[in-house]
Structure formats: structure tokens, C-alpha cells
C-alpha atoms as a PDB file:
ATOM      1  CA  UNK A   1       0.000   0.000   0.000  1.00  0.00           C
ATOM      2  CA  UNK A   2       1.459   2.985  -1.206  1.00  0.00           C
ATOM      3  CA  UNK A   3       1.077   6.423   0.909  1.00  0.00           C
ATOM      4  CA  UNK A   4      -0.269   9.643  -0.831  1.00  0.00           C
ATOM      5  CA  UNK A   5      -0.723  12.328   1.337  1.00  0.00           C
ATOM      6  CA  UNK A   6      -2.744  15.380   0.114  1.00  0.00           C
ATOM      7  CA  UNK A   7      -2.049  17.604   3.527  1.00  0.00           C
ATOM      8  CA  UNK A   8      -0.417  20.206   4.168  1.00  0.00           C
ATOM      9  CA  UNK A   9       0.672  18.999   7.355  1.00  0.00           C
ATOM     10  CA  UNK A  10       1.689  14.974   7.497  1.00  0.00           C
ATOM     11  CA  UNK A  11       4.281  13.954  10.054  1.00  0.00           C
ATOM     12  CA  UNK A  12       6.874  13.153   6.931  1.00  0.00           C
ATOM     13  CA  UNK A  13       5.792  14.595   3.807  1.00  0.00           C
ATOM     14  CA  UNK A  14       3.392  17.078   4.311  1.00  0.00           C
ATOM     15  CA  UNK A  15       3.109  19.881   1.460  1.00  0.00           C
ATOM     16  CA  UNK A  16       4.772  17.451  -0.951  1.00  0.00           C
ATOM     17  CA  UNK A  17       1.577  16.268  -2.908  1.00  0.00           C
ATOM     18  CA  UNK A  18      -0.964  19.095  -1.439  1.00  0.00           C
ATOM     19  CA  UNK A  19      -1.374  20.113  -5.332  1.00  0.00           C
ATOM     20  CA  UNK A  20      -3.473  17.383  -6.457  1.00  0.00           C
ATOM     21  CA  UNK A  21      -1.718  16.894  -9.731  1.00  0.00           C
ATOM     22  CA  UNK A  22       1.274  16.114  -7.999  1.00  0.00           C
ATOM     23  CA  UNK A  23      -0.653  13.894  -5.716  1.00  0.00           C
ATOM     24  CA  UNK A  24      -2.057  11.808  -8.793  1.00  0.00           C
ATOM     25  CA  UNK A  25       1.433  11.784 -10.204  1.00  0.00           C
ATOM     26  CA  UNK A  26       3.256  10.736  -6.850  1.00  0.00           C
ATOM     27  CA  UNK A  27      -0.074   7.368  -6.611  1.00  0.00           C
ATOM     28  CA  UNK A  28       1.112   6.948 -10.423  1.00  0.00           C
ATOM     29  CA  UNK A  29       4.936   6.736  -9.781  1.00  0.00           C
ATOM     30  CA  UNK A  30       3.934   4.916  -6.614  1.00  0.00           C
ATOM     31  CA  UNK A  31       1.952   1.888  -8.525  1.00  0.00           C
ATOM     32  CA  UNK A  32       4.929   1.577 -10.977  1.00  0.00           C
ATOM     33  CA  UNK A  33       7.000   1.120  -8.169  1.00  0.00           C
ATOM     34  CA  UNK A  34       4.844  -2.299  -7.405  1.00  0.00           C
ATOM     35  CA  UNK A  35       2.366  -0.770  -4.857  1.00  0.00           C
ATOM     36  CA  UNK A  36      -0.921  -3.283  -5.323  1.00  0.00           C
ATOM     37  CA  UNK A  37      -3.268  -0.208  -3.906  1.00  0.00           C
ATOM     38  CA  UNK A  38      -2.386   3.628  -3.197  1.00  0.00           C
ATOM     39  CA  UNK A  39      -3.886   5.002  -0.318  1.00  0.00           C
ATOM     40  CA  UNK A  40      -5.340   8.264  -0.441  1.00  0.00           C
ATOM     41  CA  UNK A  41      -5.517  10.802   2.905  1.00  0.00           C
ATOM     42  CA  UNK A  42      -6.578  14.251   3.247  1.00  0.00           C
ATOM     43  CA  UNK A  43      -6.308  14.981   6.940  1.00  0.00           C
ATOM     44  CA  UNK A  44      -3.159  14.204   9.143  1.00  0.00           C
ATOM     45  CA  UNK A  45      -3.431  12.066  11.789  1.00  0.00           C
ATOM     46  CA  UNK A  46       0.113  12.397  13.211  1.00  0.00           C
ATOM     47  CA  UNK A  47       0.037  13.213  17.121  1.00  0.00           C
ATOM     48  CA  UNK A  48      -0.928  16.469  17.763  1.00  0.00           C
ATOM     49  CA  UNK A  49      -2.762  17.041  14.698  1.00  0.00           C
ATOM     50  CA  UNK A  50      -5.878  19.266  14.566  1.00  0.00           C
ATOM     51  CA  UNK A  51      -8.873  17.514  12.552  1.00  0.00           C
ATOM     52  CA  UNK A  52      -9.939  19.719   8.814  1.00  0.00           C
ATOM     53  CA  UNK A  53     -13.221  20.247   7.951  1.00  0.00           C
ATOM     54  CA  UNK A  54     -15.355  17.224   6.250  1.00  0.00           C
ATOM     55  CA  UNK A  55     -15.412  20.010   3.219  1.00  0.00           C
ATOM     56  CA  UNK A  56     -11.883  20.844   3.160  1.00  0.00           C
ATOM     57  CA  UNK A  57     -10.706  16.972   3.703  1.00  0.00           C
ATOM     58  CA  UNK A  58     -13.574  15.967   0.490  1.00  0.00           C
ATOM     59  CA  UNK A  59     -11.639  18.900  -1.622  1.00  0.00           C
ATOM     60  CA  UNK A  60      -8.681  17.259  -1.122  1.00  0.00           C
ATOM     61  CA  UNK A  61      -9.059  13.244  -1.231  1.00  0.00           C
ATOM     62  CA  UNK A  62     -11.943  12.932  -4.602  1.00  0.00           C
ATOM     63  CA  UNK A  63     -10.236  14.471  -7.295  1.00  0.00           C
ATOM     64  CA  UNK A  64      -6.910  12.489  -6.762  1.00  0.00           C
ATOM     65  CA  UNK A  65      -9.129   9.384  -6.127  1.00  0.00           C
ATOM     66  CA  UNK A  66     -11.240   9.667  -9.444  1.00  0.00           C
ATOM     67  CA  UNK A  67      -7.780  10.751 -11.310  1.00  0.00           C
ATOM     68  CA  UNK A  68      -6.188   7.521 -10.184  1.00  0.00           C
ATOM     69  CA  UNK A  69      -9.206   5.473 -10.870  1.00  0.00           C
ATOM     70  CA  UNK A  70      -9.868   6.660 -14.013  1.00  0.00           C
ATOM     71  CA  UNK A  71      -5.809   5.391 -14.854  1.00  0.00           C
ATOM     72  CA  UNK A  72      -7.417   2.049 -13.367  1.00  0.00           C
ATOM     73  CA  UNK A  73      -5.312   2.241 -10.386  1.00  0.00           C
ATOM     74  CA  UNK A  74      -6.732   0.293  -7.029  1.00  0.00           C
ATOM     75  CA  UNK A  75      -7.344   3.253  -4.680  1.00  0.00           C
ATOM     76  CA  UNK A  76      -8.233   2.822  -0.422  1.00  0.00           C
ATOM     77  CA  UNK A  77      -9.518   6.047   1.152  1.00  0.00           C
ATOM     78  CA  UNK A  78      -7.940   7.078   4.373  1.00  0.00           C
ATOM     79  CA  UNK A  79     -10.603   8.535   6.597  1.00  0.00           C
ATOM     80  CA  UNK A  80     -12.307   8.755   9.412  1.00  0.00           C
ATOM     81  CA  UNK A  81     -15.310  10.021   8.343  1.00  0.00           C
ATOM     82  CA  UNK A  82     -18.463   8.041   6.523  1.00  0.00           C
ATOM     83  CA  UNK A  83     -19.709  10.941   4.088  1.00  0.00           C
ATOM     84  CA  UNK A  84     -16.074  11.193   3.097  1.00  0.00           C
ATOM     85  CA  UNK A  85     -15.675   7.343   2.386  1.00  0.00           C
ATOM     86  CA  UNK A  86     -19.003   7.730   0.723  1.00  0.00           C
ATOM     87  CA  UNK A  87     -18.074   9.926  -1.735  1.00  0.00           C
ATOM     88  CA  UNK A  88     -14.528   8.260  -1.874  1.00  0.00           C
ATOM     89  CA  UNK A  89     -16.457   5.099  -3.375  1.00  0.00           C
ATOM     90  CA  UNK A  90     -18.685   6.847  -5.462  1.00  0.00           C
ATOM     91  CA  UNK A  91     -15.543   8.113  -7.464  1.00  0.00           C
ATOM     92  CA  UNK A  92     -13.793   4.484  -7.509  1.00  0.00           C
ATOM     93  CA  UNK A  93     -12.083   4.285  -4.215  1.00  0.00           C
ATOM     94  CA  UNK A  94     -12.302  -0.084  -3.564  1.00  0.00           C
ATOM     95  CA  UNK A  95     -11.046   0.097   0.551  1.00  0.00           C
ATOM     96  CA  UNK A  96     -11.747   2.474   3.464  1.00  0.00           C
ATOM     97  CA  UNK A  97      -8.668   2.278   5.984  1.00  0.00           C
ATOM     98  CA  UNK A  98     -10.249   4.294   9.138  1.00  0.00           C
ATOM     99  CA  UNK A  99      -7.909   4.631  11.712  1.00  0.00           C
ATOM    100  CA  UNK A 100     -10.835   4.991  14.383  1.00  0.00           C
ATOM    101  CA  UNK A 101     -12.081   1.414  12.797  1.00  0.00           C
ATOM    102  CA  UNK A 102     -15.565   3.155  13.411  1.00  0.00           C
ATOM    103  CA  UNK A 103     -14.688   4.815  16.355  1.00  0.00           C
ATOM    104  CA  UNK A 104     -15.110   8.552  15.447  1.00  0.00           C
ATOM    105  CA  UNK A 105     -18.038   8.729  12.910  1.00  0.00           C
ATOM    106  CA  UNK A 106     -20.789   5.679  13.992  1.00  0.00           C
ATOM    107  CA  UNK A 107     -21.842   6.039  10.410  1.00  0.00           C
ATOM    108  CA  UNK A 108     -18.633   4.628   8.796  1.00  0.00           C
ATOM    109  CA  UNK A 109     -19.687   1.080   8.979  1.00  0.00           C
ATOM    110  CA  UNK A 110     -22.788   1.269   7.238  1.00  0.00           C
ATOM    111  CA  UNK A 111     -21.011   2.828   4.771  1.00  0.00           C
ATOM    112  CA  UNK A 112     -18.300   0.409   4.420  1.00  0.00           C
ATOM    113  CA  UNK A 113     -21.098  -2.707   4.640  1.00  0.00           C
ATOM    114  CA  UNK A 114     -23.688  -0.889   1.781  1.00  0.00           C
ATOM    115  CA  UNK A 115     -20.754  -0.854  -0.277  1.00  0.00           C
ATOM    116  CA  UNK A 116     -19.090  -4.455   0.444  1.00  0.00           C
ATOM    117  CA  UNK A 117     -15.661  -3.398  -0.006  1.00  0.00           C
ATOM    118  CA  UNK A 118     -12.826  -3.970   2.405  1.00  0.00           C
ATOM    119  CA  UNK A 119     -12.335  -2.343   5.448  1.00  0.00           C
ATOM    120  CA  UNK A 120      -9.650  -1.756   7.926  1.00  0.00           C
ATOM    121  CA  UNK A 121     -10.241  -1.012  11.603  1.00  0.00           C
ATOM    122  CA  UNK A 122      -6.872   0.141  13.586  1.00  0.00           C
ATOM    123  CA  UNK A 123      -6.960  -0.007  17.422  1.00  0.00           C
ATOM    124  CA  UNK A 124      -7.784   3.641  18.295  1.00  0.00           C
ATOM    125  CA  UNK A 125      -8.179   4.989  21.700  1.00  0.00           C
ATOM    126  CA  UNK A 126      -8.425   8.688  20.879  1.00  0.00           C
ATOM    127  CA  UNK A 127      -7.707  11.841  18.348  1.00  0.00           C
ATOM    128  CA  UNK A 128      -4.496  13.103  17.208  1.00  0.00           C
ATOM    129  CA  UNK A 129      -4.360  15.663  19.806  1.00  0.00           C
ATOM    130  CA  UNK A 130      -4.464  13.959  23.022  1.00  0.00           C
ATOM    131  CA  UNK A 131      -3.883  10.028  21.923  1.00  0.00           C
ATOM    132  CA  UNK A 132      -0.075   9.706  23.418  1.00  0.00           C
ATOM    133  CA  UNK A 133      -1.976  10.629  26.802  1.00  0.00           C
ATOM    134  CA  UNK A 134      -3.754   7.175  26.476  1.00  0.00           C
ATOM    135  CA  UNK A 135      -0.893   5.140  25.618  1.00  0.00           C
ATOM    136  CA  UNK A 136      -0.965   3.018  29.099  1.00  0.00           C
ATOM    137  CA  UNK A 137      -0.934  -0.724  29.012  1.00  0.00           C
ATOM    138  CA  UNK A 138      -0.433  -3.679  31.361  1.00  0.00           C
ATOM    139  CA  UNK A 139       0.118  -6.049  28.068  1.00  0.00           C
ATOM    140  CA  UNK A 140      -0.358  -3.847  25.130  1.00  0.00           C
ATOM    141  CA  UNK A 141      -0.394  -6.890  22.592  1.00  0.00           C
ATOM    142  CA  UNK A 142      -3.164  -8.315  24.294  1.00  0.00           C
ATOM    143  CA  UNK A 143      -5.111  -5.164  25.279  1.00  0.00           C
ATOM    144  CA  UNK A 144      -4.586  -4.558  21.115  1.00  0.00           C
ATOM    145  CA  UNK A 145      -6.304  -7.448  20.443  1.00  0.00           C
ATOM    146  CA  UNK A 146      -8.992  -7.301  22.608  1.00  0.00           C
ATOM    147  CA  UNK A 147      -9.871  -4.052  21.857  1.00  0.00           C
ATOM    148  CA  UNK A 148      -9.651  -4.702  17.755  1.00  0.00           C
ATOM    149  CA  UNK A 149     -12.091  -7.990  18.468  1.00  0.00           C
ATOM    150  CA  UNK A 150     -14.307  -5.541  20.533  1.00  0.00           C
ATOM    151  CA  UNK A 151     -14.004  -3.284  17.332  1.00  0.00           C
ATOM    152  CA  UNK A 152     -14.825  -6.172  15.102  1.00  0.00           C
ATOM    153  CA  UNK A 153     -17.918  -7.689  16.980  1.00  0.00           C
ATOM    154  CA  UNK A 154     -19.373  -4.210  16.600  1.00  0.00           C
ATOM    155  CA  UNK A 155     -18.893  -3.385  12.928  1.00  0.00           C
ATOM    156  CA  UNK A 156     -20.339  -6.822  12.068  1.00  0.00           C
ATOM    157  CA  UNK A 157     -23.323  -6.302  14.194  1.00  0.00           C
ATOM    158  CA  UNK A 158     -23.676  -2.976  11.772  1.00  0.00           C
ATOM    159  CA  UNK A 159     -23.818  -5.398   8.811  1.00  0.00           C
ATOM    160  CA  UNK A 160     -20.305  -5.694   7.522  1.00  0.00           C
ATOM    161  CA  UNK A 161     -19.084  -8.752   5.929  1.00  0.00           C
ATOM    162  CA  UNK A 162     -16.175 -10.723   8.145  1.00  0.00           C
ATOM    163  CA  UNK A 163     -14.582 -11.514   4.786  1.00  0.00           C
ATOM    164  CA  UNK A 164     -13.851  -7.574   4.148  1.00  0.00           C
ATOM    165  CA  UNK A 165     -12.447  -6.902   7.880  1.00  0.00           C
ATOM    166  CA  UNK A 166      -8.812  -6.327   7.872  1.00  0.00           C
ATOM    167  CA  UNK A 167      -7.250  -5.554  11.122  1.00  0.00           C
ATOM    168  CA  UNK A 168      -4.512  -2.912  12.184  1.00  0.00           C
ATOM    169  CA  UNK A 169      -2.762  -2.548  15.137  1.00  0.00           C
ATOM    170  CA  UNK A 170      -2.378   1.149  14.809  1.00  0.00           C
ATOM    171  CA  UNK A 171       1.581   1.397  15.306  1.00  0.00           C
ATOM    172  CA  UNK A 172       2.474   4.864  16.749  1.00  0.00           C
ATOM    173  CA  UNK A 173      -1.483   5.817  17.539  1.00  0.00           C
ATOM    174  CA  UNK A 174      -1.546   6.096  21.510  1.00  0.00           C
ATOM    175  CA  UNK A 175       1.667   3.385  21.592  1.00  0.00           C
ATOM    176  CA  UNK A 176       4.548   4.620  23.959  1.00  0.00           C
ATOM    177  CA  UNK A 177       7.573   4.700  22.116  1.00  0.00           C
ATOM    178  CA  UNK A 178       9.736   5.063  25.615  1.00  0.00           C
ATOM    179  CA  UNK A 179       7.066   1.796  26.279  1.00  0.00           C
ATOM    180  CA  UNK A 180       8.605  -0.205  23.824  1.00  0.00           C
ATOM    181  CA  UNK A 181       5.097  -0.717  22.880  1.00  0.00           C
ATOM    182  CA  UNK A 182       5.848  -0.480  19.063  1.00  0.00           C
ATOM    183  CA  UNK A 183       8.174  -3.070  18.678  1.00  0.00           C
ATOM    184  CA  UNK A 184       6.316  -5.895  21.115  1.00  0.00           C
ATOM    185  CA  UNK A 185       3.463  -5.253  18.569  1.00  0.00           C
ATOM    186  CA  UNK A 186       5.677  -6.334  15.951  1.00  0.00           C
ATOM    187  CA  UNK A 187       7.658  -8.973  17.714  1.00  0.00           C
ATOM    188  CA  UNK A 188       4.488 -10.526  19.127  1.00  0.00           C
ATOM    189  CA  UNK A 189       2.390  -9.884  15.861  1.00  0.00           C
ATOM    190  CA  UNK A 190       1.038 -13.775  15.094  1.00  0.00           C
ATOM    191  CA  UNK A 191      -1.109 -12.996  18.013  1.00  0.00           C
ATOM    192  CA  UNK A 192      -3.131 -10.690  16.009  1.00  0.00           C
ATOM    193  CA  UNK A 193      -2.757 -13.193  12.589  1.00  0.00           C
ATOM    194  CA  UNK A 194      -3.982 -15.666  14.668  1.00  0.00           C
ATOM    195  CA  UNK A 195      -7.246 -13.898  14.815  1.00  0.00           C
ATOM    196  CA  UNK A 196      -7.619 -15.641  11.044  1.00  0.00           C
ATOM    197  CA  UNK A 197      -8.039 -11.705  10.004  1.00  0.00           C
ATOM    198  CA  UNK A 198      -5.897 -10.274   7.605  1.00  0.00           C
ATOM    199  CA  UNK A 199      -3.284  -7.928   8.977  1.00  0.00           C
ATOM    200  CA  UNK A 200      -2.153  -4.543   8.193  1.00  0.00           C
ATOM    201  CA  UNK A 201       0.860  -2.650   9.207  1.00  0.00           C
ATOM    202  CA  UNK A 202       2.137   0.763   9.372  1.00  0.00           C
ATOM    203  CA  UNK A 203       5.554   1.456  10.195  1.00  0.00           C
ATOM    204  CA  UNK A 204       6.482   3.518   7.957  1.00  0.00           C
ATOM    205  CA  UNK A 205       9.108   6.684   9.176  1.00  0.00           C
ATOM    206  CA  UNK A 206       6.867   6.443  12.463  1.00  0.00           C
ATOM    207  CA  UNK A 207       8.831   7.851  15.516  1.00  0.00           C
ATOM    208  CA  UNK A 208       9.476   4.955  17.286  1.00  0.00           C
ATOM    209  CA  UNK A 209      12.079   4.520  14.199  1.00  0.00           C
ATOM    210  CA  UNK A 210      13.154   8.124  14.150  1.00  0.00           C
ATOM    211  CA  UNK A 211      13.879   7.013  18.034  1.00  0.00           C
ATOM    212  CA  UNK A 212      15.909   4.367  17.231  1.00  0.00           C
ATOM    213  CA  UNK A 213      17.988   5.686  14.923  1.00  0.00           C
ATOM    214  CA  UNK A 214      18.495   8.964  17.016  1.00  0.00           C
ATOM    215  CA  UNK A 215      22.131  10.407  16.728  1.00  0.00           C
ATOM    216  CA  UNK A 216      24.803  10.329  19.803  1.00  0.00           C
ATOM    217  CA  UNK A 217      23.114  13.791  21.150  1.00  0.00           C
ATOM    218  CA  UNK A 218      19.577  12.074  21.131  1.00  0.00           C
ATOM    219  CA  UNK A 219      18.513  14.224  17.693  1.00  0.00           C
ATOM    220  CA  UNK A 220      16.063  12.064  16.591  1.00  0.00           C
ATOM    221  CA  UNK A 221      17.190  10.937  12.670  1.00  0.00           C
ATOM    222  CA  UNK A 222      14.345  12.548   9.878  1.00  0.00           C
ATOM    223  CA  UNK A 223      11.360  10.975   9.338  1.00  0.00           C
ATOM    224  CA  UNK A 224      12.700  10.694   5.255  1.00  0.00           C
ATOM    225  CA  UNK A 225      16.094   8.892   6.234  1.00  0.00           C
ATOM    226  CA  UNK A 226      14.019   6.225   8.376  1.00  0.00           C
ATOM    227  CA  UNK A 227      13.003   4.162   4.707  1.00  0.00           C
ATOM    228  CA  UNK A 228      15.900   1.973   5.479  1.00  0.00           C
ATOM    229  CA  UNK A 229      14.694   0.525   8.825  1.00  0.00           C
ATOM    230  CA  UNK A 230      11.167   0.550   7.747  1.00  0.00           C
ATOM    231  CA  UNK A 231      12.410  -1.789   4.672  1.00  0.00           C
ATOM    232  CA  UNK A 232      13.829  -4.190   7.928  1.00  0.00           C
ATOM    233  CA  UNK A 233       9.686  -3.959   9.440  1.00  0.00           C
ATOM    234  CA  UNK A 234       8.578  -4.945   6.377  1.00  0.00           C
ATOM    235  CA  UNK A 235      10.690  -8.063   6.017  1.00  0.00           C
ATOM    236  CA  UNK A 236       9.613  -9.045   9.529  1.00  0.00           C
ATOM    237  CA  UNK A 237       5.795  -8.596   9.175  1.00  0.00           C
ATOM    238  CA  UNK A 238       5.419 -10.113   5.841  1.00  0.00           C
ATOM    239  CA  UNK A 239       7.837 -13.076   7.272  1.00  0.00           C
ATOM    240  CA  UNK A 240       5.273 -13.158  10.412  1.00  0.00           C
ATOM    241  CA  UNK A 241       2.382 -13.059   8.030  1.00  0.00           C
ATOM    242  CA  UNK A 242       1.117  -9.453   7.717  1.00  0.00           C
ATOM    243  CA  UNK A 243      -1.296  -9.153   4.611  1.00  0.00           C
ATOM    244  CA  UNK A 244      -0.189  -5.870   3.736  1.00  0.00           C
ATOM    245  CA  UNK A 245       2.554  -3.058   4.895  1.00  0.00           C
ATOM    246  CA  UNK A 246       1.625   0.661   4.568  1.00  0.00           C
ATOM    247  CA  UNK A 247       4.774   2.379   3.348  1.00  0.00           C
ATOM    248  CA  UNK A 248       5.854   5.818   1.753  1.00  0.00           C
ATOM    249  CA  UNK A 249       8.522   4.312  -0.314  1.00  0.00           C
ATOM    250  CA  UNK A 250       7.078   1.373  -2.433  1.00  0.00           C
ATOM    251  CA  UNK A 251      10.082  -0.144  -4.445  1.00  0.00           C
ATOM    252  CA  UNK A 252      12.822  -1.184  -1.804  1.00  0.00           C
ATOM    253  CA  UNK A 253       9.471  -2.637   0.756  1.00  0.00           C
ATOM    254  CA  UNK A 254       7.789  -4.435  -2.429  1.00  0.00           C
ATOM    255  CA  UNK A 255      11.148  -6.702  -2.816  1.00  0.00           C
ATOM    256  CA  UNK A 256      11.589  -6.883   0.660  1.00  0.00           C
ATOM    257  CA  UNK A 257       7.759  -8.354   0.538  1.00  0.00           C
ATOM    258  CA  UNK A 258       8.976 -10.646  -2.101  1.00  0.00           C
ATOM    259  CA  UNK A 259      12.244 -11.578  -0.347  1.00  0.00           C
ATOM    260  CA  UNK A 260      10.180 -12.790   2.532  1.00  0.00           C
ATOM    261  CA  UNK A 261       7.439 -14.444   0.421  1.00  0.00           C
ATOM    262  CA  UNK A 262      10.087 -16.873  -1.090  1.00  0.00           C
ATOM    263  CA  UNK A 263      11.552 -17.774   2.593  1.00  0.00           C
ATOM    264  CA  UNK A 264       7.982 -18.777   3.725  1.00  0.00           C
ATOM    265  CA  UNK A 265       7.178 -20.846   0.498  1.00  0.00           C
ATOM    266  CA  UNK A 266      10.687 -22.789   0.846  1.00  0.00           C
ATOM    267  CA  UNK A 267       9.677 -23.345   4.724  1.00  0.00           C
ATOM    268  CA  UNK A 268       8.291 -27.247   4.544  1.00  0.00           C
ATOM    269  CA  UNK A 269       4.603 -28.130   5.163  1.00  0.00           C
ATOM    270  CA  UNK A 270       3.216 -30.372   8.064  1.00  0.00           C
ATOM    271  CA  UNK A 271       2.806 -32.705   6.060  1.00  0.00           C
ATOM    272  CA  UNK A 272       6.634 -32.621   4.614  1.00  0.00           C
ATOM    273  CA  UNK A 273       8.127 -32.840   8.176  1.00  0.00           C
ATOM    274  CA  UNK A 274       8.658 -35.672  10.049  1.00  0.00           C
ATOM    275  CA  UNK A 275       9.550 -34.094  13.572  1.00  0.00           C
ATOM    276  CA  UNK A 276       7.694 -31.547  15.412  1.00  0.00           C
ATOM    277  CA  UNK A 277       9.421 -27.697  15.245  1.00  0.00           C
ATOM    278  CA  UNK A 278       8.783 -25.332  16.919  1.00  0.00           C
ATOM    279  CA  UNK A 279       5.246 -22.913  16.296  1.00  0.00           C
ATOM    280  CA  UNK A 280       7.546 -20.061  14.142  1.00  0.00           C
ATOM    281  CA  UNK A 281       8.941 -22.843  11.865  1.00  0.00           C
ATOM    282  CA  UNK A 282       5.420 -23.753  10.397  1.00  0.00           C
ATOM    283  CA  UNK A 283       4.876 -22.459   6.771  1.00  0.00           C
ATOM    284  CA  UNK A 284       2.271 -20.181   6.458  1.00  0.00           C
ATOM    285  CA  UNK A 285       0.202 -19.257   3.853  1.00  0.00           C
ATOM    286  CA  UNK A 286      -1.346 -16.481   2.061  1.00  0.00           C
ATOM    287  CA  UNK A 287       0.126 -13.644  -0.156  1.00  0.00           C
ATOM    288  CA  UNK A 288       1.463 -10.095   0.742  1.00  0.00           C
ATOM    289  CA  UNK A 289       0.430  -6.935  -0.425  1.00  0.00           C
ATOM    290  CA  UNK A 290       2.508  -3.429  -0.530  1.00  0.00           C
END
């Protein structure tokens, strides 16, 4: 899934592909590069980030979505709002990624079911501007999962089909990077593929790399120079059976998705072993998407 910004304001490339030729041009380049859908947003949702209005974030996301449609290029819509999504698949867009998962606008699943198209719910626990505050866990892999299942029961009780539901665990949305509770998401993340949902994953120039990577005087490194160790994420999660990475830069994580779909095919089946191994030895199955 590659990332297409049209804000202003986006934690790594905002103003880059505000104009929405240069957004259409940037999903374009992006597809070329291997991306399988480009995902279109019109209002940051980096921490701290004030919301738009639904008028101002519609101005933004449909013309780049019917542009890229029209150039047959599968579109998601990244929103949190149901009139937006709405008008998002009226133009062509085939997923809605909300990053409230139906939190923030009630509508949003009745949208998403009406139109029988995919739909990804991230574990949300508040807005941009006060999420961090929330970030407080006793296990935060299994609070994650709970949560998302609590998120799931209630979108299929508004009529969505279980065979569209893909599940995020929201990587840097109210996750303590001082926590560590980032990377046990990612370490631990066949507890949420063992839901038998697929999985989505976002680690793309989040802080929690920027962290990482700070320099000797704790500068943390730019969120454009983090594509390296967001190419190592990608490897991982595909290897641990994500269905999809969300990622700025397509090329570099589409071969890293195809390095780590070769590994798992080579692994043997049950039925080619002989002795047990252990549980992260089985092969697993499915494809990858970028």
C-alpha cells in the first residue's frame, strides 16, 4: 500500500503532494513502483494534529481518487469520516482504511457494509491531539487485540461482511515509544494473525524509528532517512504473516515483501516434516500486499 498524502501537514511529507496533480502523479509513480493499492488521505493524523473540515478533507481526497481510478489504479480512502468514504467510493475508491475502525463517525460502517468493499479497523483509543496521553498498558499486545475484536464484533453487528475486515494494530497511535510498545506489537504480531483476520501494518518513518535511529546527542534521525529501517519492518511482518505493509517508499518494501514471500514458500509443510518444530517454523500461507 502505497502512501499519498494530500495535507499540508503529514508527520513526513506534508506539502509534498498538497497540489493534487502532484498527488495523482506521486499514486502513479507509486503503482509503478509495485504498490498493489495507493492510499489516499486528506487529513493528518500524526500526534498532535488538529482535525480539517469534512469540506476541506472531500476537496482534497476525490479528485486524486477519481484521477487515479480513471488510470485504473486500485485506490483505499484514508478517513475517518463516513460521508467522506461515501463519496470516496462513489468516485472508484475499492477500501476504506479508518484509523478509528468506526470509532469517530458511527456512520462509517454502514457505509463500508452498503458498499461491500474492504475495510480496515486500527486499534484507536483517541484523536491526534491527546492520543499519546492514552498510551498506558499492562500487556499492550493483548489489550490490542482485545480491543480490535471488541471493534470487530461491533462493525459486524452494523452489517459488515467478516470476509472484508482487515485488522490494524495502529503502530504509533496512543503506543509509547519510551514503552517499547511499538516493537512488542511487531515482535508478538502472530497474536493478532492468529485472529484468522488479515493484517495490516504501518511502520512507515513512524517515531518509534526516528527514536531508534536517534544520533549520539539524542537528535532524533528525519522521518525521510528512516526508509531503510522501515524496509527491515517490512521483512519481519510479511515473514510473520502481515497481509499488507503501509509504506511511503514502495520499491525497496515491495522486494523486501517478495524476499520474505520466497523464505515462507521454501519453509516445509506439516505434512513434509517428520519431527515436530517449533510454532515459528510452520509455513504459512497467504500472499502479501505493498
Amino acid at each position: 500500500m502505497g502512501v499519498v498524502n494530500v495535507t499540508p501537514d503529514s508527520f513526513s511529507d506534508g506539502g509534498a503532494w498538497f497540489d493534487p496533480e502532484k498527488a495523482v502523479r506521486h499514486g502513479l509513480d507509486l503503482a509503478a513502483e509495485g504498490a498493489d493499492i495507493i492510499d489516499v488521505g486528506g487529513e493528518s493524523t500524526r500526534p498532535g494534529a488538529q482535525r480539517v473540515s469534512e469540506d476541506e478533507e472531500l476537496r482534497r481526497v476525490i479528485p486524486v481518487i477519481e484521477a487515479l481510478n480513471a488510470e485504473n489504479i486500485p485506490v483505499s480512502v484514508d478517513t475517518m469520516r463516513a460521508e467522506v468514504a461515501e463519496a470516496a467510493v462513489a468516485v472508484g475508491a475499492r477500501l476504506v482504511n479508518d484509523v478509528s475502525g468506526g470509532l469517530a463517525d458511527p456512520d462509517m460502517p454502514r457505509v463500508v457494509a452498503a458498499a461491500g468493499i474492504p475495510y480496515v479497523v486500527m486499534h484507536w483509543r483517541g484523536h491526534s491531539h491527546d492520543m499519546q496521553t492514552r498510551a498506558v498498558y499492562a500487556d499492550v499486545v493483548r489489550e490490542v487485540r482485545e480491543e480490535l475484536l471488541q471493534r470487530v464484533d461491533a462493525v459486524l453487528r452494523e452489517g459488515v461482511d467478516p470476509s472484508m475486515i482487515v485488522l490494524d494494530p495502529g503502530l504509533g497511535f496512543a503506543k509509547s515509544p519510551k514503552a517499547g510498545h511499538n516493537w512488542a506489537l511487531l515482535a508478538r504480531l502472530d497474536e493478532l494473525t492468529s485472529t484468522g483476520y488479515p493484517v495490516l501494518v504501518g511502520a512507515s518513518r513512524k517515531s518509534f524509528l526516528t527514536k531508534l535511529l536517534a544520533e549520539p546527542d539524542g537528535t532524533p534521525r528525519a522521518f525521510a532517512e528512516c526508509d531503510d529501517a522501515t524496509v527491515a519492518t517490512t521483512s519481519l511482518a510479511a515473514a510473520a504473516g502481515a497481509w499488507c505493509v503501509r509504506v511511503h517508499r514502495v520499491r525497496p518494501n515491495a522486494d523486501a515483501v517478495r524476499v520474505a514471500a520466497a523464505i515462507n514458500a521454501a519453509r516445509p509443510s506439516d505434512d513434509e516434516i517428520s519431527e515436530p518444530v517449533a510454532a515459528d517454523g510452520r509455513a504459512r500461507q497467504g500472499g502479501h500486499r505493498v
